[in-house]
Protein backbone atom coordinates (compact mmCIF):
# COMPACT_ATOMS: atom_id res chain seq x y z
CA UNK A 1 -128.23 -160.05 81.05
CA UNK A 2 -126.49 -163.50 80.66
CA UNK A 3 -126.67 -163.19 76.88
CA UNK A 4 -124.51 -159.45 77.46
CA UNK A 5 -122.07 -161.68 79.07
CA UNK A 6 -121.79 -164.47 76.97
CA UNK A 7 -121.11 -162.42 74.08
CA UNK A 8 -119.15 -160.20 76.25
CA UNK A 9 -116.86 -163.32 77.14
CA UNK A 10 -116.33 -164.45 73.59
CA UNK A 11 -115.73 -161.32 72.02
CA UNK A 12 -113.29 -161.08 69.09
CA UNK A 13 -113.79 -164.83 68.98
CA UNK A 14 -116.55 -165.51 66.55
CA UNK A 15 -119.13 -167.86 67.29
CA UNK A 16 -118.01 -169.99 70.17
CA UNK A 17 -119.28 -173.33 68.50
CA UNK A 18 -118.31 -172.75 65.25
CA UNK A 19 -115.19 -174.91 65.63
CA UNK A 20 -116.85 -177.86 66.13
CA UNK A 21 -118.32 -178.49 62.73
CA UNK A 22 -114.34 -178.86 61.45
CA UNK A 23 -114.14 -181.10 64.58
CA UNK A 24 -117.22 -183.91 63.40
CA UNK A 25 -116.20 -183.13 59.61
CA UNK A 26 -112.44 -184.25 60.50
CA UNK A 27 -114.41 -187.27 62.89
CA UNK A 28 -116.42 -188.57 59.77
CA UNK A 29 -113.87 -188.08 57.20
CA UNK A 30 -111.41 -190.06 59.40
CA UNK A 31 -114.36 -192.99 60.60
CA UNK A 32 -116.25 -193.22 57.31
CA UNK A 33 -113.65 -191.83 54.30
CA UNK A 34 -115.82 -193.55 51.21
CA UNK A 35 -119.05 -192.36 52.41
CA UNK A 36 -117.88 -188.90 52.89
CA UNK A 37 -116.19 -189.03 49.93
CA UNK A 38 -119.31 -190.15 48.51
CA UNK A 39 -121.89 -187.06 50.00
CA UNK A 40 -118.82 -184.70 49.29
CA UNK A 41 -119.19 -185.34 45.64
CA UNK A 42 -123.11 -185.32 45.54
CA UNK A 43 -122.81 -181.85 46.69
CA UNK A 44 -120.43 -180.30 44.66
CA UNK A 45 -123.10 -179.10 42.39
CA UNK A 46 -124.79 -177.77 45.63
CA UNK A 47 -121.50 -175.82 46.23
CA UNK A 48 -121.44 -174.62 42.86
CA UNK A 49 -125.61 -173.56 42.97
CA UNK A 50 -124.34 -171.69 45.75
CA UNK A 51 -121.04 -169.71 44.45
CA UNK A 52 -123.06 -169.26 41.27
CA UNK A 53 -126.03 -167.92 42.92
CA UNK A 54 -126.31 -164.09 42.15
CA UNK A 55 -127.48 -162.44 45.71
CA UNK A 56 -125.73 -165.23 47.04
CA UNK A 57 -128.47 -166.00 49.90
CA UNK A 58 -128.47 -169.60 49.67
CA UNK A 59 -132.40 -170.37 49.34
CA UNK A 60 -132.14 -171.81 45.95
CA UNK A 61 -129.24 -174.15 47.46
CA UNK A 62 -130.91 -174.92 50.43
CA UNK A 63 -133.65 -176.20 48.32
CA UNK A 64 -131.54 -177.89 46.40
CA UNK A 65 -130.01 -179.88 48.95
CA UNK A 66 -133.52 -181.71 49.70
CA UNK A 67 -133.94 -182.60 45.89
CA UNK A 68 -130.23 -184.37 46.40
CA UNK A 69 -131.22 -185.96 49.58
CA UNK A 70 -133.87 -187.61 47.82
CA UNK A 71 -131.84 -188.55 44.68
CA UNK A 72 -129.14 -190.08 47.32
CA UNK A 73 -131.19 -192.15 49.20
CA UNK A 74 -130.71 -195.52 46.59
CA UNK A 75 -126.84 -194.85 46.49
CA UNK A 76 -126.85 -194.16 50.76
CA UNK A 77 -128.66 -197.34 50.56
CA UNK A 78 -126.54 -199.35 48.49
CA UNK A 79 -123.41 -197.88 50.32
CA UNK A 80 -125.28 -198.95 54.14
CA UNK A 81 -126.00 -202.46 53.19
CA UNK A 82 -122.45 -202.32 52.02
CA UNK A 83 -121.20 -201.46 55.47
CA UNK A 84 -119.40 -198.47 53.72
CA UNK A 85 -116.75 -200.57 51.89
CA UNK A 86 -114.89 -198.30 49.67
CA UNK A 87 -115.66 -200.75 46.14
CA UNK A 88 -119.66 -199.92 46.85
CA UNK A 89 -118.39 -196.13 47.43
CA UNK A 90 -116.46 -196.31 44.17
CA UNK A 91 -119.31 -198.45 42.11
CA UNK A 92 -121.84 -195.46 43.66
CA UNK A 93 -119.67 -192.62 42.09
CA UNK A 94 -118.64 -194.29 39.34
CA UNK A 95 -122.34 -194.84 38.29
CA UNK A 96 -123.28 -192.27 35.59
CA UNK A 97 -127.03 -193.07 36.56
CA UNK A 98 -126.54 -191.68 39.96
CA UNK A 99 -124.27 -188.58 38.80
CA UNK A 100 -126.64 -187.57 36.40
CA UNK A 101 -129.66 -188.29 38.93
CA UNK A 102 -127.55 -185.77 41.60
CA UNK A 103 -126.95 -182.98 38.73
CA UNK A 104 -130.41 -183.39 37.62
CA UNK A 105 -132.01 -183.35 40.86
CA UNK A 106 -129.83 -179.76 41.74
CA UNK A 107 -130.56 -178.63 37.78
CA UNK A 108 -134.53 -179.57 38.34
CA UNK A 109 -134.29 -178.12 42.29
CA UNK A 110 -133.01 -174.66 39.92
CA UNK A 111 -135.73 -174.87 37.88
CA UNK A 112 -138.31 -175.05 40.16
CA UNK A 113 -137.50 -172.13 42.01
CA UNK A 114 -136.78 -170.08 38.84
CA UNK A 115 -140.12 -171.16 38.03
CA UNK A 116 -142.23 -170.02 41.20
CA UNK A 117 -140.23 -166.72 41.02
CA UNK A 118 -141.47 -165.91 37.43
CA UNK A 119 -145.26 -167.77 38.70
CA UNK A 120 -145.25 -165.27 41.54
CA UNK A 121 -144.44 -162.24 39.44
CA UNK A 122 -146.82 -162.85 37.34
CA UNK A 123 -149.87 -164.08 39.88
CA UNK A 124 -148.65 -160.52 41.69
CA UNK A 125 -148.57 -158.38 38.44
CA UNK A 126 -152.67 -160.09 37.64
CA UNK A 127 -153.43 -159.60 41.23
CA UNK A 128 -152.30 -155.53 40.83
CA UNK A 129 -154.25 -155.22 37.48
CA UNK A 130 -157.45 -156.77 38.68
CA UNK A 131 -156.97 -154.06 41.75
CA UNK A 132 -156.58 -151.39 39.65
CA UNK A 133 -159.69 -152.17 37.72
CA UNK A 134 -162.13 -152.73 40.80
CA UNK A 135 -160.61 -148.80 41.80
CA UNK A 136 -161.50 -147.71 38.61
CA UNK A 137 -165.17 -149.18 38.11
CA UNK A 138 -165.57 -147.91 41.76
CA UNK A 139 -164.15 -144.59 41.07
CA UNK A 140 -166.69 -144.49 38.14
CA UNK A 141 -169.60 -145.21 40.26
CA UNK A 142 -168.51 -142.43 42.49
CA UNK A 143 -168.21 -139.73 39.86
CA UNK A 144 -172.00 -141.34 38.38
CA UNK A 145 -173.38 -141.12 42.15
CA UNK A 146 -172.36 -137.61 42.82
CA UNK A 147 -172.35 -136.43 39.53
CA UNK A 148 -169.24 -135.13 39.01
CA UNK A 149 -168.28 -134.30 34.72
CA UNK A 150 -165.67 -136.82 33.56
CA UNK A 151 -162.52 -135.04 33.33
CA UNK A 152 -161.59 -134.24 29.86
CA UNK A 153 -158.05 -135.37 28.61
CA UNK A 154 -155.08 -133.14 28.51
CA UNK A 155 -154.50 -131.73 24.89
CA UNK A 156 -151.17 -132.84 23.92
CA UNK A 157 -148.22 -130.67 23.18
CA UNK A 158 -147.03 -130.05 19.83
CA UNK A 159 -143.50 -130.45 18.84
CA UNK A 160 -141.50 -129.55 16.32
């Protein structure tokens, strides 16, 4: 009943706290402009995993992100003991170690998943044939046990 009227009251509205993520994003952009200049540009290839992403569903992205967590941690590091002085946030991006560590990490993040898809198709497609092959030996036994004629192929048609 109170969730009818919540969504009754903000109707037409959207979602009610949506608003606030511009709100911190404007906050930590205006507090901290190196470091979020910094994370902005570690995930720009995120943002472009996800425009690029065919169904556009975001799981490849999503996974991504913790692969670029982990290949940020030295440069979030270097930028905290730093106290978030924009010459450490400019050393960090400037760094072609650390740009090719964030494309990599995204580009390996990619690869993974591309790679448990086509693992999983095939693990399903072995699983199927090994099915079909325990019906058909059991089918078999059947037809032995109550002695049933094996069914002669179908003659095939002639064309000309």
């Amino acid at each position: 009943m109170a969730d009818k009227a919540l969504a009754g009251r903000f109707r037409g509205r959207g979602n009610p706290l949506q608003w606030w993520h511009g709100v911190v994003l404007g906050l930590v952009v205006a507090w901290l402009p190196g470091p979020a200049t910094v994370v902005f540009i570690y995930w720009l290839p995120l943002l472009l995993l996800y425009v690029l992403e065919p169904k556009n569903e975001g799981y490849r992205a999503t996974a991504a992100l913790f692969f670029v967590i982990a290949a940020m941690t030295h440069p979030v590091r270097r930028i905290w003991d730093a106290s978030g002085d924009w010459d450490t946030c400019t050393d960090v991006l400037l760094d072609p170690r650390n740009l090719i560590m964030d494309w990599g990490a995204v580009a390996l993040a990619w690869l993974v998943s591309e790679l448990t898809v086509i693992g999983l198709r095939l693990y399903r497609a072995q699983a199927q044939a090994a099915a079909i092959r325990r019906l058909q030996d059991r089918a078999r036994v059947l037809k032995e046990e109550w002695g049933f004629e094996p069914i002669a192929p179908l003659p095939e048609e002639k064309t000309s």
